[in-house]
PDB file of N, CA and C in Angstrom:
ATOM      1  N   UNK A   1      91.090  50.344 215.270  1.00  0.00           N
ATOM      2  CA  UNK A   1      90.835  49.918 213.905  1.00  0.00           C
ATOM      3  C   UNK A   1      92.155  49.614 213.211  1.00  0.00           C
ATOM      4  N   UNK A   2      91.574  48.472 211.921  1.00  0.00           N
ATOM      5  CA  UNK A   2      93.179  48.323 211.325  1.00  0.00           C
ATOM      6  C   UNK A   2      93.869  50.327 210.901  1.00  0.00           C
ATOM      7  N   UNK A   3      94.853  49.901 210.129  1.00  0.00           N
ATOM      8  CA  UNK A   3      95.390  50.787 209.553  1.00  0.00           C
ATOM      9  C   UNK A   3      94.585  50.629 208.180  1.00  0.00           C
ATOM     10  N   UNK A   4      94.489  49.769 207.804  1.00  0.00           N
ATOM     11  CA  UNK A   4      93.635  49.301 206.213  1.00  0.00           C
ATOM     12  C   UNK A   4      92.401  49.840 206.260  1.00  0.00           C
ATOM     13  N   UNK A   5      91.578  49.590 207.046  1.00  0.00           N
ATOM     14  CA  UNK A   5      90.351  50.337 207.064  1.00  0.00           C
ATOM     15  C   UNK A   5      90.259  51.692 207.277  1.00  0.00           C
ATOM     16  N   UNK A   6      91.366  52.104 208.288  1.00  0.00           N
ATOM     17  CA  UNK A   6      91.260  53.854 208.371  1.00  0.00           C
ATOM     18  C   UNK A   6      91.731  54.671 206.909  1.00  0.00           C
ATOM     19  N   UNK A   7      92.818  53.883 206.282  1.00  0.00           N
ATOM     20  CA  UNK A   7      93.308  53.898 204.934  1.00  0.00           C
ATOM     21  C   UNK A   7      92.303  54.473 203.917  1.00  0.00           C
ATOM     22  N   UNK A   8      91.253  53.015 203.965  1.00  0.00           N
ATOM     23  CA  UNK A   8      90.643  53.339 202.752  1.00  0.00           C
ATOM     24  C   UNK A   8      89.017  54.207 203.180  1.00  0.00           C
ATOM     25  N   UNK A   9      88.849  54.586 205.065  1.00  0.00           N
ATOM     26  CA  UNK A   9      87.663  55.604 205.106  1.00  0.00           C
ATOM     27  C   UNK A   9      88.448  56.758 204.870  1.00  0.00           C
ATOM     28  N   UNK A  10      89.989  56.724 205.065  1.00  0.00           N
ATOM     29  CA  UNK A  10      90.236  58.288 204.758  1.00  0.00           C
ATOM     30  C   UNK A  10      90.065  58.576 203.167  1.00  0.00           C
ATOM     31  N   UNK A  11      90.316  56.971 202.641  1.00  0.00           N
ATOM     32  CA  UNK A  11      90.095  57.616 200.835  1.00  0.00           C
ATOM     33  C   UNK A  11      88.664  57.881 200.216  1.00  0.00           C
ATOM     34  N   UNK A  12      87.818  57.307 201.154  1.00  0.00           N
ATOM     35  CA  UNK A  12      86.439  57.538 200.710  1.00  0.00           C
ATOM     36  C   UNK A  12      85.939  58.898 201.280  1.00  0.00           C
ATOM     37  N   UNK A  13      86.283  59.341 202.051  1.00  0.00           N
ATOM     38  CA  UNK A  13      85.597  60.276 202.907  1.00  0.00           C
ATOM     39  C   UNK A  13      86.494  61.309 201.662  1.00  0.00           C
ATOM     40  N   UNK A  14      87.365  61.436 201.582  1.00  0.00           N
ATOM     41  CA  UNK A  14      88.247  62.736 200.413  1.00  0.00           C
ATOM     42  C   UNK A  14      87.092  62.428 199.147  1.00  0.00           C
ATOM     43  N   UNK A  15      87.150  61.259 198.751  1.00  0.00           N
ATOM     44  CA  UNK A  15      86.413  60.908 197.219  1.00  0.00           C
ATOM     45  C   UNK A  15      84.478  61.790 197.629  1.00  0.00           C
ATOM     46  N   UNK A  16      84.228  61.162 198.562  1.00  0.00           N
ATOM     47  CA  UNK A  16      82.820  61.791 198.649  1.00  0.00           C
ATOM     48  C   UNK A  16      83.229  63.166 198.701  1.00  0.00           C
ATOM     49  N   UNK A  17      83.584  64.034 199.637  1.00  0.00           N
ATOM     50  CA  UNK A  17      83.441  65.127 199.740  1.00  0.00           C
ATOM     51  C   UNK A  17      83.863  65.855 198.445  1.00  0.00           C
ATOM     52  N   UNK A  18      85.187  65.184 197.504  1.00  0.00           N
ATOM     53  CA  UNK A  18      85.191  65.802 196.270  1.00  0.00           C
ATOM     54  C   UNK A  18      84.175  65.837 195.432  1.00  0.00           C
ATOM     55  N   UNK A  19      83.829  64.441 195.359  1.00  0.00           N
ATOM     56  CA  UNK A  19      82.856  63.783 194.235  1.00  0.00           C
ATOM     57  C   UNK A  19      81.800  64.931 194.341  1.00  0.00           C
ATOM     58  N   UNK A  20      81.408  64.921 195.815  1.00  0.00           N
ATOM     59  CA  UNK A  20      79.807  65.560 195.984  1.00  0.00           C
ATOM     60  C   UNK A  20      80.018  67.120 194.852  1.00  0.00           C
ATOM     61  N   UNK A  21      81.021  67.518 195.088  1.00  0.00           N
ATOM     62  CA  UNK A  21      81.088  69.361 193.951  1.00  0.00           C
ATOM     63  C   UNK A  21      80.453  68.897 192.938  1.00  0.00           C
ATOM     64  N   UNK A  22      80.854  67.680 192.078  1.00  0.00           N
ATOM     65  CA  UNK A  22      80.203  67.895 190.539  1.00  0.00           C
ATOM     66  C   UNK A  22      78.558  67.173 190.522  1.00  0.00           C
ATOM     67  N   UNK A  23      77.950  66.736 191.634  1.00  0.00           N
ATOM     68  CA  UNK A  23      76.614  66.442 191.779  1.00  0.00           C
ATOM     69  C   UNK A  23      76.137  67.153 190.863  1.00  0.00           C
ATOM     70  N   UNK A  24      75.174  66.713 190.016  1.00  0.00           N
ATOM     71  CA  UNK A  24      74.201  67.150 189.220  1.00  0.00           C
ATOM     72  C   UNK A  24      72.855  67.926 190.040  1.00  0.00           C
ATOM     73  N   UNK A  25      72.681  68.992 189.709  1.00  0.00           N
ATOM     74  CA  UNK A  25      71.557  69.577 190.232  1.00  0.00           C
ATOM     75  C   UNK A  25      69.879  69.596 189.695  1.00  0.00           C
ATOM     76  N   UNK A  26      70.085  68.720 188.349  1.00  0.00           N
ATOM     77  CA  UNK A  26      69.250  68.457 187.371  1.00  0.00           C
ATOM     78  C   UNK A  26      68.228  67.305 187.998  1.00  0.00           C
ATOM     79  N   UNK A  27      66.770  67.364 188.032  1.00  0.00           N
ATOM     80  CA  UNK A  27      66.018  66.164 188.556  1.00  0.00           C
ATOM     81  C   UNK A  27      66.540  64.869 187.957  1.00  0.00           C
ATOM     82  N   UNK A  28      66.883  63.765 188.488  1.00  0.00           N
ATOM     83  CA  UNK A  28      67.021  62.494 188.803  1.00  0.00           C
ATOM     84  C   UNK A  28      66.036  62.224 187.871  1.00  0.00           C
ATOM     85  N   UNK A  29      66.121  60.576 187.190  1.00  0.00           N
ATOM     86  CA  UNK A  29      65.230  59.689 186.992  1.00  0.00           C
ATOM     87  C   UNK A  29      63.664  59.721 187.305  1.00  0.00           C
ATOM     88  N   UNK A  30      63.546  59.728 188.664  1.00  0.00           N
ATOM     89  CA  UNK A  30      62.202  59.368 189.133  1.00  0.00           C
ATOM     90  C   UNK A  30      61.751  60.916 188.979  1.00  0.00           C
ATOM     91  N   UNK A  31      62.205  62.006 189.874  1.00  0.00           N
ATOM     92  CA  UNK A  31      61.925  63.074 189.336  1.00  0.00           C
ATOM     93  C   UNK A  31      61.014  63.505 187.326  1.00  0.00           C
ATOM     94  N   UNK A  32      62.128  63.434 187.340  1.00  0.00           N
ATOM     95  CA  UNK A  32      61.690  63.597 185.581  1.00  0.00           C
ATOM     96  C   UNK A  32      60.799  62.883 185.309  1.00  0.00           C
ATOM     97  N   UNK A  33      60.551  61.476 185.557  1.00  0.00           N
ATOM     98  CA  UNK A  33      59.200  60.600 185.138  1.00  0.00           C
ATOM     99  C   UNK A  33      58.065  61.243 185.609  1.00  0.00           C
ATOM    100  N   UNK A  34      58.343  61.873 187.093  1.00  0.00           N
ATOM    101  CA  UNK A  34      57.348  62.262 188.129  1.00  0.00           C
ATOM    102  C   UNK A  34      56.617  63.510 187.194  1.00  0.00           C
ATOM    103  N   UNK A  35      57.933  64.416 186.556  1.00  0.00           N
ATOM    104  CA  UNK A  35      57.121  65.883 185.928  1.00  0.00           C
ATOM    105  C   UNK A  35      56.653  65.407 184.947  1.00  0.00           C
ATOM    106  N   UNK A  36      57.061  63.891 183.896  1.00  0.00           N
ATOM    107  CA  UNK A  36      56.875  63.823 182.605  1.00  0.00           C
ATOM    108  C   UNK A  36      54.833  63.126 182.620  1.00  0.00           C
ATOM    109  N   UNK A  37      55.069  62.220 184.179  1.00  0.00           N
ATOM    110  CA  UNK A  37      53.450  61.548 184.200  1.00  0.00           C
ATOM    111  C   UNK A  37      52.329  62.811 184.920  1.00  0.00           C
ATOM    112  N   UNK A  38      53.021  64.341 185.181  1.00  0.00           N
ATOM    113  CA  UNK A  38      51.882  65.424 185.611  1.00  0.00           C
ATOM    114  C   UNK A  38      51.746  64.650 187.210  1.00  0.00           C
ATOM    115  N   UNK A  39      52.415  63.563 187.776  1.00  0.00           N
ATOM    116  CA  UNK A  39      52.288  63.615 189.512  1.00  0.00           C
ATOM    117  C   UNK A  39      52.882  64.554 190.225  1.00  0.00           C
ATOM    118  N   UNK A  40      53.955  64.607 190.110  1.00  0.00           N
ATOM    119  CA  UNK A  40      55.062  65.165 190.844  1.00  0.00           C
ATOM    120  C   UNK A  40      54.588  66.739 191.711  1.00  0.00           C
ATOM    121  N   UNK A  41      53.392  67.367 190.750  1.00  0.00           N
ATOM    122  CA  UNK A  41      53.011  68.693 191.365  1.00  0.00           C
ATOM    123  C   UNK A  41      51.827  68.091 192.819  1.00  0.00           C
ATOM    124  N   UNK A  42      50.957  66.965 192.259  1.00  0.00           N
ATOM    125  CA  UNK A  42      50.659  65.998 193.656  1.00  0.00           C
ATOM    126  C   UNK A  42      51.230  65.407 194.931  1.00  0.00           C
ATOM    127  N   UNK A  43      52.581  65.120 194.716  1.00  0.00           N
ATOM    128  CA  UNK A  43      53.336  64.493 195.353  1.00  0.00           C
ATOM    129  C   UNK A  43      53.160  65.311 197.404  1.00  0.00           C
ATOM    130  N   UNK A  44      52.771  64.703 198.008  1.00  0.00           N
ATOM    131  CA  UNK A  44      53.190  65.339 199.394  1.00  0.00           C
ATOM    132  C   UNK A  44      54.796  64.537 199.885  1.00  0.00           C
ATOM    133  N   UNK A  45      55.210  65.489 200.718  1.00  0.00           N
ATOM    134  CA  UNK A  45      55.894  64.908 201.712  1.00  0.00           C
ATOM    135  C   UNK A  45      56.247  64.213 203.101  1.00  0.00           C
ATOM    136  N   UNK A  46      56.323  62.982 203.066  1.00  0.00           N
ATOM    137  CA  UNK A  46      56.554  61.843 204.332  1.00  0.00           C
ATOM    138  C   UNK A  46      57.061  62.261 205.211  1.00  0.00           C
ATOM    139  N   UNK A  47      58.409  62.373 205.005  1.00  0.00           N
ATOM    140  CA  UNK A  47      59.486  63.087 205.858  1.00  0.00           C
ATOM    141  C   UNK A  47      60.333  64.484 205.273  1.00  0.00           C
ATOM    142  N   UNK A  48      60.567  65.099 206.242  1.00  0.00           N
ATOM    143  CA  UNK A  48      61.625  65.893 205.478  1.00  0.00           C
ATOM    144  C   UNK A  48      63.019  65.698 205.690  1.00  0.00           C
ATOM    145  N   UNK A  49      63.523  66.219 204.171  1.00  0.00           N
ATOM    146  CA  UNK A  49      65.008  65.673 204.140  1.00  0.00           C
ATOM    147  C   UNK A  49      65.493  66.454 204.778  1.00  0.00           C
ATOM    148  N   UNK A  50      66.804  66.054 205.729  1.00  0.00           N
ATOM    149  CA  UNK A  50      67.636  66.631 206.465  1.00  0.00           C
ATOM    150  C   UNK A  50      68.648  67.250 205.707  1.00  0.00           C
ATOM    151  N   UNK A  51      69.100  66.587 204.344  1.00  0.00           N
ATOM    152  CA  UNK A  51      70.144  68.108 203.170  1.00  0.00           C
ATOM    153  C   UNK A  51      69.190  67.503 201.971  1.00  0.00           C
ATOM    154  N   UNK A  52      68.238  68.304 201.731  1.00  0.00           N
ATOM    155  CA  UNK A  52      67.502  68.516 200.463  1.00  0.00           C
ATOM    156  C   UNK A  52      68.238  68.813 199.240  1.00  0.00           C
ATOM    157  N   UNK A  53      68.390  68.486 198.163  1.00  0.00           N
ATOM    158  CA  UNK A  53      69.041  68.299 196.897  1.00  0.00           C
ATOM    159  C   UNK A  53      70.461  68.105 197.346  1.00  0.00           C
ATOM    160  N   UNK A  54      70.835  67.141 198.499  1.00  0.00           N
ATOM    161  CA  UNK A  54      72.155  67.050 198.776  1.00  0.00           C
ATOM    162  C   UNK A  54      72.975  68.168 198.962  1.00  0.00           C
ATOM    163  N   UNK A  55      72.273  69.302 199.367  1.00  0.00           N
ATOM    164  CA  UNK A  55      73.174  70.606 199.991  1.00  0.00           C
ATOM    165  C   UNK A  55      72.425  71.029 201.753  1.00  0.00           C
ATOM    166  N   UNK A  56      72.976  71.919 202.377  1.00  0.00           N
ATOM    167  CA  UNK A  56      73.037  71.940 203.422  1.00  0.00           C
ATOM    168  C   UNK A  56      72.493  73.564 203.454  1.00  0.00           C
ATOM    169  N   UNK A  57      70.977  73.636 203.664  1.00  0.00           N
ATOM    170  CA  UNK A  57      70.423  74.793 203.875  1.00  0.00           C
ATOM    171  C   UNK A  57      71.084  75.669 204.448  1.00  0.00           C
ATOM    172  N   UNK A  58      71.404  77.050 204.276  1.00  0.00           N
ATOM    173  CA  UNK A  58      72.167  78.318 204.729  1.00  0.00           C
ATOM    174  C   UNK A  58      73.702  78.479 204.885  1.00  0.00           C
ATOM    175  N   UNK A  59      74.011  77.178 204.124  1.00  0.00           N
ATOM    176  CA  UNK A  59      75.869  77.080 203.563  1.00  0.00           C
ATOM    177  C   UNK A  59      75.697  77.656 202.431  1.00  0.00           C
ATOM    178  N   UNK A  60      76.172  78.571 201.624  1.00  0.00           N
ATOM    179  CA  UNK A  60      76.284  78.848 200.430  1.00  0.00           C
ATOM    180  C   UNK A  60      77.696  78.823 199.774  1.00  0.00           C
ATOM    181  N   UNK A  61      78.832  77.847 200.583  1.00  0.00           N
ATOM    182  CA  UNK A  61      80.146  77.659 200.096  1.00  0.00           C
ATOM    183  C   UNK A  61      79.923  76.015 199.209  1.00  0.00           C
ATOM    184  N   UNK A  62      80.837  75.937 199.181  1.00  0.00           N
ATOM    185  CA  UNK A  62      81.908  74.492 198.841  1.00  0.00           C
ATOM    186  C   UNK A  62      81.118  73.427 199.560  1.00  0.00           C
ATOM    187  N   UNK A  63      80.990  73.750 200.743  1.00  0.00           N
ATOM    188  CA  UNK A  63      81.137  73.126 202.077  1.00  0.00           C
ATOM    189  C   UNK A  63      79.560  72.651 202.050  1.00  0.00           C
ATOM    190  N   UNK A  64      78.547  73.385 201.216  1.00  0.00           N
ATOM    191  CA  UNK A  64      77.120  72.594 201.473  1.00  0.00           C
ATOM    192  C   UNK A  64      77.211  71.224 200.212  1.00  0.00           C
ATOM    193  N   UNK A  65      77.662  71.310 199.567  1.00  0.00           N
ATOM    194  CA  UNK A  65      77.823  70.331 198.777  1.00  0.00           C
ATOM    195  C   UNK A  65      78.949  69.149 198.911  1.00  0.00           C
ATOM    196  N   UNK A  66      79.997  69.278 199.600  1.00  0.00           N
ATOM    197  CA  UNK A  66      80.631  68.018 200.009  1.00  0.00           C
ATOM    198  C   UNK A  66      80.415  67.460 201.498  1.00  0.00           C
ATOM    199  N   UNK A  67      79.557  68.150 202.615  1.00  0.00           N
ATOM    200  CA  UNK A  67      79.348  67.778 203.879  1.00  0.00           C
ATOM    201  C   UNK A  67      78.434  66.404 203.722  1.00  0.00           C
ATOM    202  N   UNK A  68      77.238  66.354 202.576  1.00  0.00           N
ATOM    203  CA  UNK A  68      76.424  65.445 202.676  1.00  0.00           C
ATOM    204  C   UNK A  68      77.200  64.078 202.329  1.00  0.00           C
ATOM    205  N   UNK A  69      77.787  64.332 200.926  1.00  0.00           N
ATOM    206  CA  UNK A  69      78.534  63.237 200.948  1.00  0.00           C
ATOM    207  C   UNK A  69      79.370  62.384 201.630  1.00  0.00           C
ATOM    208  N   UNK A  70      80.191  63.252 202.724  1.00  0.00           N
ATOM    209  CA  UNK A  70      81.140  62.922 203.691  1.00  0.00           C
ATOM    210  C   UNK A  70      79.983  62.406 204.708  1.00  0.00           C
ATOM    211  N   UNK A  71      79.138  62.830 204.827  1.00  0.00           N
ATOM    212  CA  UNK A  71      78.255  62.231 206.428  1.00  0.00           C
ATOM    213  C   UNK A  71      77.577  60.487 205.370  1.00  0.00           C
ATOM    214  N   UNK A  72      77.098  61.024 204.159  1.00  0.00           N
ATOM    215  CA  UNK A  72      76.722  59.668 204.010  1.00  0.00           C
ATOM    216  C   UNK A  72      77.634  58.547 203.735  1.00  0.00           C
ATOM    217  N   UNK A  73      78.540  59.000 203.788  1.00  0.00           N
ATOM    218  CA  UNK A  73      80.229  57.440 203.790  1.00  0.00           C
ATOM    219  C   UNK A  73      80.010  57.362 205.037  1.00  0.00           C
ATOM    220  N   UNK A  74      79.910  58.347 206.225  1.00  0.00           N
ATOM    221  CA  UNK A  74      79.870  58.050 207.517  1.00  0.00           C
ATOM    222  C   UNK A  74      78.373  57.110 208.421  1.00  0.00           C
ATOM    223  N   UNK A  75      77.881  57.297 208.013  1.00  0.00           N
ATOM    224  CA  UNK A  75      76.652  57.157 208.222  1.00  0.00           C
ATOM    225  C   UNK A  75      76.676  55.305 207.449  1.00  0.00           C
ATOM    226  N   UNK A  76      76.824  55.449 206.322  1.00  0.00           N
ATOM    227  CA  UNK A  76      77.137  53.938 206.021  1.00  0.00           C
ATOM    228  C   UNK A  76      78.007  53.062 206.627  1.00  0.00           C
ATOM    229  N   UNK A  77      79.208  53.898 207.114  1.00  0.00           N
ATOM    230  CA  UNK A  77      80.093  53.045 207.546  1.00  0.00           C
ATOM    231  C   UNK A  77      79.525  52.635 208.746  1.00  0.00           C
ATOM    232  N   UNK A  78      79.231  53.148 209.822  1.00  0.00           N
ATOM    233  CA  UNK A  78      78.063  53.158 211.058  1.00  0.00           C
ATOM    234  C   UNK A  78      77.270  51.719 210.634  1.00  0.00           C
ATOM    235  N   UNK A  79      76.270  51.799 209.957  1.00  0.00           N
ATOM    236  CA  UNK A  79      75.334  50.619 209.530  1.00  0.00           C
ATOM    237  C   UNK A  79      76.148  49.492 209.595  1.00  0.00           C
ATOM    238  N   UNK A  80      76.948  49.256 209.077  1.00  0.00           N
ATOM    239  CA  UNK A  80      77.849  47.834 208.254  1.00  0.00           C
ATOM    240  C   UNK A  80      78.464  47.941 209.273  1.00  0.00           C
ATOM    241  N   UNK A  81      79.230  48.800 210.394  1.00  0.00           N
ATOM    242  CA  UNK A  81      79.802  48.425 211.520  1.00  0.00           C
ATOM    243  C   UNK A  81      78.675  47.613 212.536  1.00  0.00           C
ATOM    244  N   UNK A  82      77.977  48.180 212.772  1.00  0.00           N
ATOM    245  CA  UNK A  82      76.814  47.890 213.527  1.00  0.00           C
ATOM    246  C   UNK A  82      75.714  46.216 213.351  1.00  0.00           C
ATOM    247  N   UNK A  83      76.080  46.307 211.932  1.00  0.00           N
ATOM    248  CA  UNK A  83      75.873  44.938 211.193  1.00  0.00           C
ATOM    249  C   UNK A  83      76.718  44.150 211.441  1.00  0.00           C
ATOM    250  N   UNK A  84      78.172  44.513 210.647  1.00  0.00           N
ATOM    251  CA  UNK A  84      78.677  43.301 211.577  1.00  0.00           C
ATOM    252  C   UNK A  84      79.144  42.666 212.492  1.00  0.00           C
ATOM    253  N   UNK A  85      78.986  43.809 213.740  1.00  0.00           N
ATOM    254  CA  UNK A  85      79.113  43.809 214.791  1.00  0.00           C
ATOM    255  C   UNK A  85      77.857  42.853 215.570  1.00  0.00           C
ATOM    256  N   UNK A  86      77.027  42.967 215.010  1.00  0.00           N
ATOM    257  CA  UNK A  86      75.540  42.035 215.787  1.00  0.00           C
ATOM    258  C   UNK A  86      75.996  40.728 215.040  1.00  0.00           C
ATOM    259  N   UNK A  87      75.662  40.222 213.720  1.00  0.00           N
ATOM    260  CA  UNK A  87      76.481  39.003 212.676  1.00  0.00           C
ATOM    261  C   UNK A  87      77.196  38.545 213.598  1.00  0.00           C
ATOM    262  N   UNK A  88      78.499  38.944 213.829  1.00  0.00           N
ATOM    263  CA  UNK A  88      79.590  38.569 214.585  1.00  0.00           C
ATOM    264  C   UNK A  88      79.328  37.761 215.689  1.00  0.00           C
ATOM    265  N   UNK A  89      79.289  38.755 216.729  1.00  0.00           N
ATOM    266  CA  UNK A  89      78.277  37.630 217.726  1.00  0.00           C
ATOM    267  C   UNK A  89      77.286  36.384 217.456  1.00  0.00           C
ATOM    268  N   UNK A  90      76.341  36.817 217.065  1.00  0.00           N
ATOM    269  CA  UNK A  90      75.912  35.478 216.664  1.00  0.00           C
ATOM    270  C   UNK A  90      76.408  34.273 216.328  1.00  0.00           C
ATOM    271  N   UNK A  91      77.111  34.364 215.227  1.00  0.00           N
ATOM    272  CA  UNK A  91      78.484  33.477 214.526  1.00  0.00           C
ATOM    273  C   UNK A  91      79.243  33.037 215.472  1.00  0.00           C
ATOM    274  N   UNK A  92      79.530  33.259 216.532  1.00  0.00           N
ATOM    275  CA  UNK A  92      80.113  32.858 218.200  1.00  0.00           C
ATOM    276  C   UNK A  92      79.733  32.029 218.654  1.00  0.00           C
TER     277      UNK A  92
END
């Protein structure tokens, strides 16, 4: 990889894992509409989340709250590699 790109995943991967500490623990948007229209106590679940409210079941440090963030910069970066890695070819 360039140096430029490792550059700026090392600055994102620091920014998420910081960022993630001051996450709000307060329901979201849809949440709140969900308790305000009486669904939300209806609501089932599709899938289950793998870090539910963006923390990491049975971490009770630092560390359950900036891991999610750091995997989801990773996890994105993955996609868009993978994207334009197929793009690319084609374009050939």
């Amino acid at each position: 990889m360039k140096k430029r790109i490792i550059a700026w995943m090392a600055v994102s991967l620091f920014l998420a894992g910081f960022l993630s500490l001051f996450a709000s623990s307060h329901p979201d948007g849809f949440e709140k509409a969900g308790e305000k229209a009486g669904y939300i106590e209806r609501a089932e679940v599709l899938l289950a989340a793998p870090m539910p409210d963006y923390s990491i079941p049975g971490i009770g440090s630092w560390l359950s709250s900036s891991i999610p963030g750091i995997v989801g910069v990773l996890v994105t970066f993955a996609v868009f590699v993978f994207i334009g890695r197929r793009l690319g070819r084609k374009s050939k």
